[in-house]
C-alpha atoms as a PDB file:
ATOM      1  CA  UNK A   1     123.399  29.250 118.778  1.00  0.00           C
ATOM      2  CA  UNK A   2     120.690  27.262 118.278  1.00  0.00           C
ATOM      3  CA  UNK A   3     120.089  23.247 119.364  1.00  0.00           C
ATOM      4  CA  UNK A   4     117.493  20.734 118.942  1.00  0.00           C
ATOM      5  CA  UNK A   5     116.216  19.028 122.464  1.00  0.00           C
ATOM      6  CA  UNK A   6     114.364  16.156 122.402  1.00  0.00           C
ATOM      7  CA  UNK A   7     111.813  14.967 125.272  1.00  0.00           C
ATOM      8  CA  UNK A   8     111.485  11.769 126.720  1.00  0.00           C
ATOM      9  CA  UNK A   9     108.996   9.952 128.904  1.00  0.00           C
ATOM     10  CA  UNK A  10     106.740  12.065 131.162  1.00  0.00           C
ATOM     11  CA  UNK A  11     109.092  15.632 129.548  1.00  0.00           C
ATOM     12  CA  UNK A  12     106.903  15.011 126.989  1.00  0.00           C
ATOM     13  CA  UNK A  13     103.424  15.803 128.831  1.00  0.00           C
ATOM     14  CA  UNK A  14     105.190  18.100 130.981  1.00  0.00           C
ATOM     15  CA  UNK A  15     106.437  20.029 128.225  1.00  0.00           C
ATOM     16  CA  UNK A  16     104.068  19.693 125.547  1.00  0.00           C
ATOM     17  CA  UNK A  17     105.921  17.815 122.849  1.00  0.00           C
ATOM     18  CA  UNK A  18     108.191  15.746 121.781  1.00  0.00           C
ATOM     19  CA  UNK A  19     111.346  18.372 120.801  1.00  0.00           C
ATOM     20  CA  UNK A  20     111.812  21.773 120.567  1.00  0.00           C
ATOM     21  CA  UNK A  21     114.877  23.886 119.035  1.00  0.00           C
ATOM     22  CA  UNK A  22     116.260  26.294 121.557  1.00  0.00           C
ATOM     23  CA  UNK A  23     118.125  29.260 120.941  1.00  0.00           C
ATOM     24  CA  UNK A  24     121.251  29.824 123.780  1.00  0.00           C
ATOM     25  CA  UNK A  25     123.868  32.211 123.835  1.00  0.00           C
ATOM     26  CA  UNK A  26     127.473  31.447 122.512  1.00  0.00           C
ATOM     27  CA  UNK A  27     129.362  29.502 125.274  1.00  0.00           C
ATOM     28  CA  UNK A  28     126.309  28.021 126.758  1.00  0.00           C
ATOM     29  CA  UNK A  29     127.050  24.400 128.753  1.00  0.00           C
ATOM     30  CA  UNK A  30     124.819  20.901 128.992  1.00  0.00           C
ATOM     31  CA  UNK A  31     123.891  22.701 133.147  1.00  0.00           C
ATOM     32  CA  UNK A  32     122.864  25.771 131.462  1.00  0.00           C
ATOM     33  CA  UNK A  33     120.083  24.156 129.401  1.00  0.00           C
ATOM     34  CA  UNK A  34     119.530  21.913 132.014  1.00  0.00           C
ATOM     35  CA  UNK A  35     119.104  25.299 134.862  1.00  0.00           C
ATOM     36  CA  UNK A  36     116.518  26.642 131.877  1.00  0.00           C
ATOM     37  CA  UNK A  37     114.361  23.269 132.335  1.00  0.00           C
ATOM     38  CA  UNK A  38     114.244  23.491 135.657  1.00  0.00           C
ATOM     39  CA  UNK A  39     112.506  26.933 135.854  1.00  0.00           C
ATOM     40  CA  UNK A  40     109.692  25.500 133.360  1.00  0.00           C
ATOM     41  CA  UNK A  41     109.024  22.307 134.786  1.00  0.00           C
ATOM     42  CA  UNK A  42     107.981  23.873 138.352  1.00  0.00           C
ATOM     43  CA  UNK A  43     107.268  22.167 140.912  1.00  0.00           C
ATOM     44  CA  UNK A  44     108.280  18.854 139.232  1.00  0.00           C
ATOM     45  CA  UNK A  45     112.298  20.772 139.419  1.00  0.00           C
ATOM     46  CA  UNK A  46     113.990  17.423 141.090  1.00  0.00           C
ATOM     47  CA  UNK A  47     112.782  15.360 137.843  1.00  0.00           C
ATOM     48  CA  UNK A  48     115.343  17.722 136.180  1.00  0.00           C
ATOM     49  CA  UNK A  49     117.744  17.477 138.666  1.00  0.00           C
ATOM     50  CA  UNK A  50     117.767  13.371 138.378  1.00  0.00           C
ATOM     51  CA  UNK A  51     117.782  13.141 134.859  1.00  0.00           C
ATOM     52  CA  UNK A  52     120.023  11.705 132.110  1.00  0.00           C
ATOM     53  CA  UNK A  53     121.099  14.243 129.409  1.00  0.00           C
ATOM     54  CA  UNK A  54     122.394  13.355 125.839  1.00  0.00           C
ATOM     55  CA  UNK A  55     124.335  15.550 123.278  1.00  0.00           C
ATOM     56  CA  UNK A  56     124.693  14.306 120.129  1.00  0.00           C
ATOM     57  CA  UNK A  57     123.922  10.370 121.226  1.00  0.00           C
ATOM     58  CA  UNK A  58     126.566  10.585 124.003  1.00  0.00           C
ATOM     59  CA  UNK A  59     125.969  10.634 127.774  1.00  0.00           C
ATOM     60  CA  UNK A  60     127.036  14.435 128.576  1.00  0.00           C
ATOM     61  CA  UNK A  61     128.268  16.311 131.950  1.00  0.00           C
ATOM     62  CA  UNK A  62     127.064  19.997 132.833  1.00  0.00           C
ATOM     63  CA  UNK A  63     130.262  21.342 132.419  1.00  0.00           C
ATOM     64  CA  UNK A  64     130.039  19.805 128.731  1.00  0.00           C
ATOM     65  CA  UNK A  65     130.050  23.023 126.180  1.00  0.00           C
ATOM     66  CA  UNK A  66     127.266  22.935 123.603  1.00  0.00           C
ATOM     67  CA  UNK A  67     127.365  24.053 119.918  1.00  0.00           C
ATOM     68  CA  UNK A  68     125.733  25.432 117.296  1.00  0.00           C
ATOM     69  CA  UNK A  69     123.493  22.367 115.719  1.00  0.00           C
ATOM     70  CA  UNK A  70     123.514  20.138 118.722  1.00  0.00           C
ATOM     71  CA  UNK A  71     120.865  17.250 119.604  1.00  0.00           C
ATOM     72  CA  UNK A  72     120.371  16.844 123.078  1.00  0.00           C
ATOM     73  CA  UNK A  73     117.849  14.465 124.846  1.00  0.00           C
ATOM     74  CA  UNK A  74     116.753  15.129 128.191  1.00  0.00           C
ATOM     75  CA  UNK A  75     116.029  11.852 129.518  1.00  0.00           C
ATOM     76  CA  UNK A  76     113.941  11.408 132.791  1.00  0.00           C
ATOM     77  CA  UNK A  77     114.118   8.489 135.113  1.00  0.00           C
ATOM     78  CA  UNK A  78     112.102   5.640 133.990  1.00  0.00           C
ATOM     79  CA  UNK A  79     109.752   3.721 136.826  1.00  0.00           C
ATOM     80  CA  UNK A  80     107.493   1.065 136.655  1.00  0.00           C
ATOM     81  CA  UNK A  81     107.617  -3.076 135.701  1.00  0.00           C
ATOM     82  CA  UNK A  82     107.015  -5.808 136.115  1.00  0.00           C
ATOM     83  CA  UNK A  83     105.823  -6.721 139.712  1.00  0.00           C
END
């Protein structure tokens, strides 16, 4: 199956864009994709582990299943304001 993921914040330096499309295998959940980031962000893993992820606009679990066509936004922990 193959899904869209979107970047946000500092994913998008890390990663070296803003989106990608990702091809998983059938029955592949939101901690799946999640386990796959992990292993390319290195040492910067525990931004992974802290993040937000989106399918399809909604807040998603990594137990959630994804599908053939999905968005999903990987959305890193925002720092920073006013002081």
């Amino acid at each position: 199956m193959r899904v869209r993921v979107l970047f946000f914040g500092v994913l998008k330096e890390i990663l070296g864009g803003e989106d990608e499309v990702l091809e998983l295998g059938q029955g592949a959940r939101v901690g799946d994709l999640a386990a796959l980031y992990e292993g390319r962000v290195g040492p910067q893993k525990d931004l992974i582990q802290c993040m937000a992820i989106a399918v399809n606009r909604e807040y998603a679990k990594a137990e959630n299943p994804l599908h053939d066509g999905d968005e999903v936004a990987l959305l890193p922990p925002v720092s920073g304001g006013l002081r």
